[in-house]
N, C-alpha and C. Protein backbone atom coordinates (compact mmCIF):
# COMPACT_ATOMS: atom_id res chain seq x y z
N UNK A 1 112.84 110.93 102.75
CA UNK A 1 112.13 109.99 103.59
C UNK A 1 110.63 110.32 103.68
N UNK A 2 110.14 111.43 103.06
CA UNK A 2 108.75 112.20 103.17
C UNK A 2 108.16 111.03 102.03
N UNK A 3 108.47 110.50 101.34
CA UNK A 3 108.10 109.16 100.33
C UNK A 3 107.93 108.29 101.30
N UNK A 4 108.54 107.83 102.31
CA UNK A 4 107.93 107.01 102.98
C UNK A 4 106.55 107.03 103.83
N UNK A 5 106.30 107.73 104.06
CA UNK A 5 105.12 108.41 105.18
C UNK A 5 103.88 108.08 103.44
N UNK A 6 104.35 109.03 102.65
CA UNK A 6 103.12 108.74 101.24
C UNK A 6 102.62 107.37 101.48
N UNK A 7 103.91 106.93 101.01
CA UNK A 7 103.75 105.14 100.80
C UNK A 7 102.94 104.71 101.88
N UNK A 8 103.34 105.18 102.86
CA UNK A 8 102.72 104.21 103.78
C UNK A 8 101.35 104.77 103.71
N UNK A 9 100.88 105.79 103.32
CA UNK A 9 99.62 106.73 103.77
C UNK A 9 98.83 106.17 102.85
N UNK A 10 99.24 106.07 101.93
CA UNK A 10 98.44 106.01 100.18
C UNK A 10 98.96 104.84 99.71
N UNK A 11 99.94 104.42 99.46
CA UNK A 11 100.63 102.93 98.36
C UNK A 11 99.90 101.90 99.56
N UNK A 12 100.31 101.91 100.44
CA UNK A 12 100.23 100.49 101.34
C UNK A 12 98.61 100.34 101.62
N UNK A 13 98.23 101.70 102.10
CA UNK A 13 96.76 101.34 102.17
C UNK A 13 95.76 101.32 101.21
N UNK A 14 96.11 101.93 99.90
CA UNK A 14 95.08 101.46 98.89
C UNK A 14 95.65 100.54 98.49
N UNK A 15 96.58 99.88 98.61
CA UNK A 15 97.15 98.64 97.63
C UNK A 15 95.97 97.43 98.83
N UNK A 16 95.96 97.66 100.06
CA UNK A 16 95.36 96.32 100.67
C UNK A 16 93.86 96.93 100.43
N UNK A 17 93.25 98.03 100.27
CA UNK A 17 92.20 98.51 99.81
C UNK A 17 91.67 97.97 98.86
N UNK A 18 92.58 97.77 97.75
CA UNK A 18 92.44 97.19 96.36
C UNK A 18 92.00 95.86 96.49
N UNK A 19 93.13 95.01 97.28
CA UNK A 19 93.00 93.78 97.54
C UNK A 19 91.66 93.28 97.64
N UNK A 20 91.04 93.87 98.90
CA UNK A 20 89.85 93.36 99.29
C UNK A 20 88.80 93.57 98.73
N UNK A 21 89.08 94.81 97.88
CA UNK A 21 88.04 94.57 96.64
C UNK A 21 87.67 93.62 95.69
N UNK A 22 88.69 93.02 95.60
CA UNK A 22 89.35 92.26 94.44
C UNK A 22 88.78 90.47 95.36
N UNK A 23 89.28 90.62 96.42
CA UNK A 23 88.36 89.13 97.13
C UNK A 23 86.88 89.47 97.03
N UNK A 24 86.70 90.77 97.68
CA UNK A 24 85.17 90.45 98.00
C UNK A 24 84.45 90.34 96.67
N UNK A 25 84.98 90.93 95.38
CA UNK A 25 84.55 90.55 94.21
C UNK A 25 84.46 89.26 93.77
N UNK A 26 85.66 88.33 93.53
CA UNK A 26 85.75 87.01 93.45
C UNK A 26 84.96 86.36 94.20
N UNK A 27 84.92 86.90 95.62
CA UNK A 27 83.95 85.88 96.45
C UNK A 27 82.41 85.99 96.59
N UNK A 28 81.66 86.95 95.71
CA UNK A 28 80.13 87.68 95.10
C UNK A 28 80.22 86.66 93.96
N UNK A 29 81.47 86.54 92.80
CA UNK A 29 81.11 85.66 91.81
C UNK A 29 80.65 84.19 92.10
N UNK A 30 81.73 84.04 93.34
CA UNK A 30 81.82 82.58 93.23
C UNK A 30 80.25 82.05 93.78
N UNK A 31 80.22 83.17 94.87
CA UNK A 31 78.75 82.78 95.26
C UNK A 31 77.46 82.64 94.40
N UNK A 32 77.50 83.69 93.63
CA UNK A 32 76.80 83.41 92.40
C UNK A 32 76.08 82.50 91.67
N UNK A 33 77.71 81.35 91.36
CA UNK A 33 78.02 80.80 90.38
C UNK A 33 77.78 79.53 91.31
N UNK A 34 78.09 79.32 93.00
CA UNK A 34 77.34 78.48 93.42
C UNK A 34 75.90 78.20 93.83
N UNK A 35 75.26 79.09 93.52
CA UNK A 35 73.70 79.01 93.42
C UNK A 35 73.47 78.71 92.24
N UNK A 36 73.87 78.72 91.31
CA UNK A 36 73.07 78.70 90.09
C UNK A 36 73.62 77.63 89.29
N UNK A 37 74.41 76.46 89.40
CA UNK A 37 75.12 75.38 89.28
C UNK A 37 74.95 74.63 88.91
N UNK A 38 74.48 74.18 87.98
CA UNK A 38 73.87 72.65 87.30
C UNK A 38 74.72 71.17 87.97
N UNK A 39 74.57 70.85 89.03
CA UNK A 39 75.52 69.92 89.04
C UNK A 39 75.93 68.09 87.99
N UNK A 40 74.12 68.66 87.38
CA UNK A 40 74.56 67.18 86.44
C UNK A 40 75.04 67.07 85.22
N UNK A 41 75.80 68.34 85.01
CA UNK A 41 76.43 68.34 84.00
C UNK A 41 77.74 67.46 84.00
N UNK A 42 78.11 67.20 85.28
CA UNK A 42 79.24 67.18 85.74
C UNK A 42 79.52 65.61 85.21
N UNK A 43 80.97 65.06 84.98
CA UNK A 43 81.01 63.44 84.88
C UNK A 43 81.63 62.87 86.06
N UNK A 44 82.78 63.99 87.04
CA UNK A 44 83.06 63.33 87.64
C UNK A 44 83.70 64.53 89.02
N UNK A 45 83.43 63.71 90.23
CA UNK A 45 83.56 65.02 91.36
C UNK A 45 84.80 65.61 91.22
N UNK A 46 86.11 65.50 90.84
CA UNK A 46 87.13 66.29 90.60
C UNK A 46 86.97 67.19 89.38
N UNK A 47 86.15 66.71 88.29
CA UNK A 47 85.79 68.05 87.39
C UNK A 47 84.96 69.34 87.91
N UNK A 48 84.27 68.69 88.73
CA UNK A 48 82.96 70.12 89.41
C UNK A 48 84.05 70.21 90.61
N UNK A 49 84.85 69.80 91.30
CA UNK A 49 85.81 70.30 92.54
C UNK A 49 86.41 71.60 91.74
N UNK A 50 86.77 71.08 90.65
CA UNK A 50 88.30 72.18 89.90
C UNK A 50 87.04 73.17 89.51
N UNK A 51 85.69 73.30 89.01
CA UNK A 51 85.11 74.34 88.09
C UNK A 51 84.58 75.05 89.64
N UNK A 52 84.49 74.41 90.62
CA UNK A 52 84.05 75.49 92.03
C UNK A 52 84.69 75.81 92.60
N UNK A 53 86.66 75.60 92.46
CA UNK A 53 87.73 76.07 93.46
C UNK A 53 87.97 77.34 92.78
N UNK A 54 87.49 77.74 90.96
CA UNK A 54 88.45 78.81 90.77
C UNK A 54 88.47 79.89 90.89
N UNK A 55 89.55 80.11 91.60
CA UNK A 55 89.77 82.16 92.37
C UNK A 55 90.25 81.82 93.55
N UNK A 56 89.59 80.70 93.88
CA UNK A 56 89.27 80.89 95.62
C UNK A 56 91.29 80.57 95.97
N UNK A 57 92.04 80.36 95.45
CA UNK A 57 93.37 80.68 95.75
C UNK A 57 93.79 82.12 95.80
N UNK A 58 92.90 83.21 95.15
CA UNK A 58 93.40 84.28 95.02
C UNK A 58 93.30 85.17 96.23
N UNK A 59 92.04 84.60 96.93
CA UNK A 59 91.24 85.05 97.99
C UNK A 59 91.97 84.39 99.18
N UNK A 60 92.73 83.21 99.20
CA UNK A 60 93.47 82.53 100.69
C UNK A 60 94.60 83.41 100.18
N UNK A 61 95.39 83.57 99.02
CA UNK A 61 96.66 84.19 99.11
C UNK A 61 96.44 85.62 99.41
N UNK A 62 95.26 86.52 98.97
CA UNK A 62 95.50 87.83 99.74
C UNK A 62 94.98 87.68 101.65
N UNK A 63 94.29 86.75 101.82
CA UNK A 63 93.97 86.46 103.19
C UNK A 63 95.23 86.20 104.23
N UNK A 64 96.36 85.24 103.42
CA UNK A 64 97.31 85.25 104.02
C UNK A 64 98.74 86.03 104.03
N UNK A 65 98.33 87.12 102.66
CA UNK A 65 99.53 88.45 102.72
C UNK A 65 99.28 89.28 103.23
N UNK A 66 97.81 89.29 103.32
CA UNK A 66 97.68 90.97 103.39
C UNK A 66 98.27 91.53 105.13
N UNK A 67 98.41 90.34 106.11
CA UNK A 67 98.94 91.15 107.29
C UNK A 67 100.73 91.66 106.93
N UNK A 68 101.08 90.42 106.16
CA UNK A 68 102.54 90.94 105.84
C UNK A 68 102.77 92.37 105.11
N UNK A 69 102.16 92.62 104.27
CA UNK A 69 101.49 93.69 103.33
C UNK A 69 101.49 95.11 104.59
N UNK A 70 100.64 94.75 105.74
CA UNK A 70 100.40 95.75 106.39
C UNK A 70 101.90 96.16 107.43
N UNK A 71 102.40 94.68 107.78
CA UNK A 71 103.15 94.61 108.45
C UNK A 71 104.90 95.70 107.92
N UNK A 72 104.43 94.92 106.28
CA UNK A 72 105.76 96.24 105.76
C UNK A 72 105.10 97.88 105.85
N UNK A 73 103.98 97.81 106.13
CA UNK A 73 104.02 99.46 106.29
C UNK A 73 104.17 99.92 107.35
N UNK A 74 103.94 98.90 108.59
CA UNK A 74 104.42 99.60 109.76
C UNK A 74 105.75 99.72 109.95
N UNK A 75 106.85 98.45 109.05
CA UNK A 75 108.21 98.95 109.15
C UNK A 75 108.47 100.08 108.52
N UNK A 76 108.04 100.81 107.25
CA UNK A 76 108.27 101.52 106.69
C UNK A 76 107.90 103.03 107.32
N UNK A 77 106.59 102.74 108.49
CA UNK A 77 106.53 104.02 108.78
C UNK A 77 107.33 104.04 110.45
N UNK A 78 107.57 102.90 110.88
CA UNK A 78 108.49 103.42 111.70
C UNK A 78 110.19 103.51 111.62
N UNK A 79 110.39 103.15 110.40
CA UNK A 79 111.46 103.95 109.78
C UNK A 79 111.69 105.35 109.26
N UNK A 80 110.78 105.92 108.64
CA UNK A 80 110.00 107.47 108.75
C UNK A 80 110.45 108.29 110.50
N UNK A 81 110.33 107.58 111.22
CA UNK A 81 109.37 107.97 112.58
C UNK A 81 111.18 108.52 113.02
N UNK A 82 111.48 107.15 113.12
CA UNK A 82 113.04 107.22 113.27
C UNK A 82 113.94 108.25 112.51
N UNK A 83 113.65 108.28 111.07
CA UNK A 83 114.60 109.06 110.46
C UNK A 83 114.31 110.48 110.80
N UNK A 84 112.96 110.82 111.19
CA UNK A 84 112.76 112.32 111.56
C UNK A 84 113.23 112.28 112.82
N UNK A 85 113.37 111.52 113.70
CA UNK A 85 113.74 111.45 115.29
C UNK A 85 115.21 112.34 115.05
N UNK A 86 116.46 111.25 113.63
CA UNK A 86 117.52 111.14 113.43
C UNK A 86 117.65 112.48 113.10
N UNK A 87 116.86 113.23 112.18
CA UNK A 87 117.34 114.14 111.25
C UNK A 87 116.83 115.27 112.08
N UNK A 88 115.77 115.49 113.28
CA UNK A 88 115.34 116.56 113.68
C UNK A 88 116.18 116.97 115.00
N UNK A 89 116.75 115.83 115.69
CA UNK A 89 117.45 116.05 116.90
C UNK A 89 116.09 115.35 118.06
N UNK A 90 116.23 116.59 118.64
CA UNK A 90 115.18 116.23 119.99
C UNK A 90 113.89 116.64 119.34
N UNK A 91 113.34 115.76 119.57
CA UNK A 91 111.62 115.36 118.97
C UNK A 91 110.74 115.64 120.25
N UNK A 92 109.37 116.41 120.15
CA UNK A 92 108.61 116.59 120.63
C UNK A 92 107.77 114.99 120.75
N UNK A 93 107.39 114.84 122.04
CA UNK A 93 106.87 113.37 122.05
C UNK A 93 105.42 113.06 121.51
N UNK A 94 104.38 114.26 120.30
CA UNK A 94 103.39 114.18 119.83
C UNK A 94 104.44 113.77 117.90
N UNK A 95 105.14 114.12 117.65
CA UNK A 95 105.60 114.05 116.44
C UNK A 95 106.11 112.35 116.18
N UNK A 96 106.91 111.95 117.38
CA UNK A 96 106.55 110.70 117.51
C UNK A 96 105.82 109.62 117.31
N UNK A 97 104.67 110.00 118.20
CA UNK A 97 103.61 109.34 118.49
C UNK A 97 102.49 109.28 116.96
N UNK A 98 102.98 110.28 116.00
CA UNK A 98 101.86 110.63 115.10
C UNK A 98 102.32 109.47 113.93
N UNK A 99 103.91 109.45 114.03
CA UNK A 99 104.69 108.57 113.28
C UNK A 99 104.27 106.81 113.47
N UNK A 100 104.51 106.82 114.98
CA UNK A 100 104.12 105.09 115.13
C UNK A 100 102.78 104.98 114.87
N UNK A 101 101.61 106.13 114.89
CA UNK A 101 99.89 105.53 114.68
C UNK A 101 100.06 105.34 113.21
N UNK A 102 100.94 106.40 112.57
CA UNK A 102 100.75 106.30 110.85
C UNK A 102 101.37 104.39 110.63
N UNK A 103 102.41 103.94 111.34
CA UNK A 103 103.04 102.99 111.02
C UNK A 103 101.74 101.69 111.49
N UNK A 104 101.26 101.94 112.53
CA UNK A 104 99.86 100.67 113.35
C UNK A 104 98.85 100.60 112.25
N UNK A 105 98.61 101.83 111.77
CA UNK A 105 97.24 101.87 110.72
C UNK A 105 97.60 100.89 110.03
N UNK A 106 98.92 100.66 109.47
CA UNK A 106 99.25 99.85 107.77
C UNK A 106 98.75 98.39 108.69
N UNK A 107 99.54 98.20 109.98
CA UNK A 107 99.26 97.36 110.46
C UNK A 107 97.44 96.70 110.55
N UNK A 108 96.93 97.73 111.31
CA UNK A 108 95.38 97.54 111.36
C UNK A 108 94.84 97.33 109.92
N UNK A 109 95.04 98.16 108.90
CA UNK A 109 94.54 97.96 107.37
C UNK A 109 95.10 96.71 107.25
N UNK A 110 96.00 95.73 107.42
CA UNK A 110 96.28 94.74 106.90
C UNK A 110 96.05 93.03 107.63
N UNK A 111 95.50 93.31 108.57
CA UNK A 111 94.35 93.01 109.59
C UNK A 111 92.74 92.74 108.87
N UNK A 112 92.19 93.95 108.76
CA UNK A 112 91.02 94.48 108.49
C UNK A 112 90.80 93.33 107.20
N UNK A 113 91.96 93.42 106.33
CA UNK A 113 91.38 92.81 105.05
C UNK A 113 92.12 91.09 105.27
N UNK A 114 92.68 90.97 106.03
CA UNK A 114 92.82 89.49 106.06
C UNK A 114 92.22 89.00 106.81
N UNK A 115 91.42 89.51 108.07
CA UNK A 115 90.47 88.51 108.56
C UNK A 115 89.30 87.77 108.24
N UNK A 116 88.37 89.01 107.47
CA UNK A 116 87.27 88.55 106.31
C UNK A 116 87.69 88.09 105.35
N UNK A 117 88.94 87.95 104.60
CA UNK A 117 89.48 87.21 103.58
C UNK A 117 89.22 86.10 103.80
N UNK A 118 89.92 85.80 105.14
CA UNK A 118 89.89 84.57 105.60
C UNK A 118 88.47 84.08 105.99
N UNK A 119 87.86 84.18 106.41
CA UNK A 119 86.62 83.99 106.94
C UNK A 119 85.59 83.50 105.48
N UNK A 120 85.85 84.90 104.25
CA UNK A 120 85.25 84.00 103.32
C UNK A 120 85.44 83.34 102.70
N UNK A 121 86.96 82.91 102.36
CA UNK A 121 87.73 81.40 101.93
C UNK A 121 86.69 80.79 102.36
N UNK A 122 86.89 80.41 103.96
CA UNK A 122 86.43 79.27 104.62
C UNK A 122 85.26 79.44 104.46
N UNK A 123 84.25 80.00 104.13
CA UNK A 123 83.17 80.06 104.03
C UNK A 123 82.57 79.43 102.21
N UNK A 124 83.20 79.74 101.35
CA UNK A 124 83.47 79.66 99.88
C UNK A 124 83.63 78.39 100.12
N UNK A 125 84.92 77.79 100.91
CA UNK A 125 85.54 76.22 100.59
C UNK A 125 84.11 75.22 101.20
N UNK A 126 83.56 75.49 102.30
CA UNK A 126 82.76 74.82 102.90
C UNK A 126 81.34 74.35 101.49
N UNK A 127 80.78 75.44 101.00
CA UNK A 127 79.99 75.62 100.24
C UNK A 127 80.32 74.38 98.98
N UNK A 128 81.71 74.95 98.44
CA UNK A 128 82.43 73.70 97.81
C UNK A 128 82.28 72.12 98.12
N UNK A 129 82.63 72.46 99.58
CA UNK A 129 82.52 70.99 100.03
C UNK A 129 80.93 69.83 99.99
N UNK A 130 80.17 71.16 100.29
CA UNK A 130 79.03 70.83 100.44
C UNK A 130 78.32 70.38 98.79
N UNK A 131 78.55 71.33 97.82
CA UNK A 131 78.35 70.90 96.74
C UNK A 131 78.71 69.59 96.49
N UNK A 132 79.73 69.37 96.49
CA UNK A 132 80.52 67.83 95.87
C UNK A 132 79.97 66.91 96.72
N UNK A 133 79.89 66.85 97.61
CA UNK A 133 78.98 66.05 98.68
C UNK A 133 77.70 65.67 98.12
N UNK A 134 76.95 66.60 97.56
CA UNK A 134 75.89 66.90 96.62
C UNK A 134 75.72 65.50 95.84
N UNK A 135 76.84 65.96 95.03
CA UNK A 135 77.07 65.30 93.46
C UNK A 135 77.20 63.97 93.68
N UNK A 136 77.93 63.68 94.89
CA UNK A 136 78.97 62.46 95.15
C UNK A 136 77.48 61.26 95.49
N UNK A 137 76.75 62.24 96.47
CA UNK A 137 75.83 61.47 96.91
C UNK A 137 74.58 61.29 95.80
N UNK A 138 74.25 62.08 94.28
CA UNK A 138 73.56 61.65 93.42
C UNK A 138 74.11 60.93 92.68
N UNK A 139 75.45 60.74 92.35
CA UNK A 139 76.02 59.81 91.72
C UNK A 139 76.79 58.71 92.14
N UNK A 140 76.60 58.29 93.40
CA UNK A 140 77.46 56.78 93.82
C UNK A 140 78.80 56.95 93.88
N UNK A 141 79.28 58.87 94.03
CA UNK A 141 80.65 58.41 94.75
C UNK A 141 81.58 58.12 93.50
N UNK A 142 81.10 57.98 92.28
CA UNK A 142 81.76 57.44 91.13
C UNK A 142 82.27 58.88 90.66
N UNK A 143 83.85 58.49 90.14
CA UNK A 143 84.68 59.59 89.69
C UNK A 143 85.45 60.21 90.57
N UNK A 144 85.79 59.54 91.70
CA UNK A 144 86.54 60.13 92.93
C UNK A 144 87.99 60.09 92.34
């Protein structure tokens, strides 16, 4: 059960570690790539919709796992918490307590990276929106 406590210490929290690397990267490109945008290349607003949405699914789906993500590490470490409770007998009430913070952290880490996930979706999609709005309004709306 000492694999579980790892996991939860190291697997769960660099895995949502990773994650948010991995958005806040996508979401530096996308920004990027919306400044620097030619929009009259475009023929029609669902072609420039699809060439400014892509990633930004990758970034709502870790926005909306990553609490579940955290959430299995707090089951996992208060299964830990328990099995040493089970296997030690009578537990000192700091050995406990060290078990449920290890299990809250996965929780808090999986928090941490889905709230700014979320935040820069919505921030990314708006930008989107605003672009096509752009386009829609230099070109008459044509190609809807």
């Amino acid at each position: 059960m000492y694999f579980l406590k790892l996991l939860v210490d190291y697997g769960i929290i660099v895995f949502l570690f990773l994650l948010s690397i991995i958005a806040f990267g996508i979401g530096i490109e996308r920004y990027r790539f919306y400044k620097k945008i030619d929009i009259s290349i475009y023929k029609s607003a669902k072609e420039l919709e699809m060439e400014l949405t892509k990633g930004l699914y990758i970034i709502a789906t870790i926005a909306s796992n990553a609490p579940y993500i955290g959430l299995l590490g707090t089951v996992l470490g208060i299964m830990f918490t328990f099995y040493m409770i089970g296997h030690q007998g009578l537990v000192e009430t700091n050995q406990i307590m060290v078990g449920l913070a290890l299990a809250l952290k996965a929780t808090a880490m999986g928090l941490l990276v889905a709230i700014p996930c979320t935040a820069l979706y919505n921030f990314l999609l708006r930008r989107v929106r605003e672009i096509v709005a752009k386009w829609e309004v230099e070109n008459g709306r044509k190609g809807i």
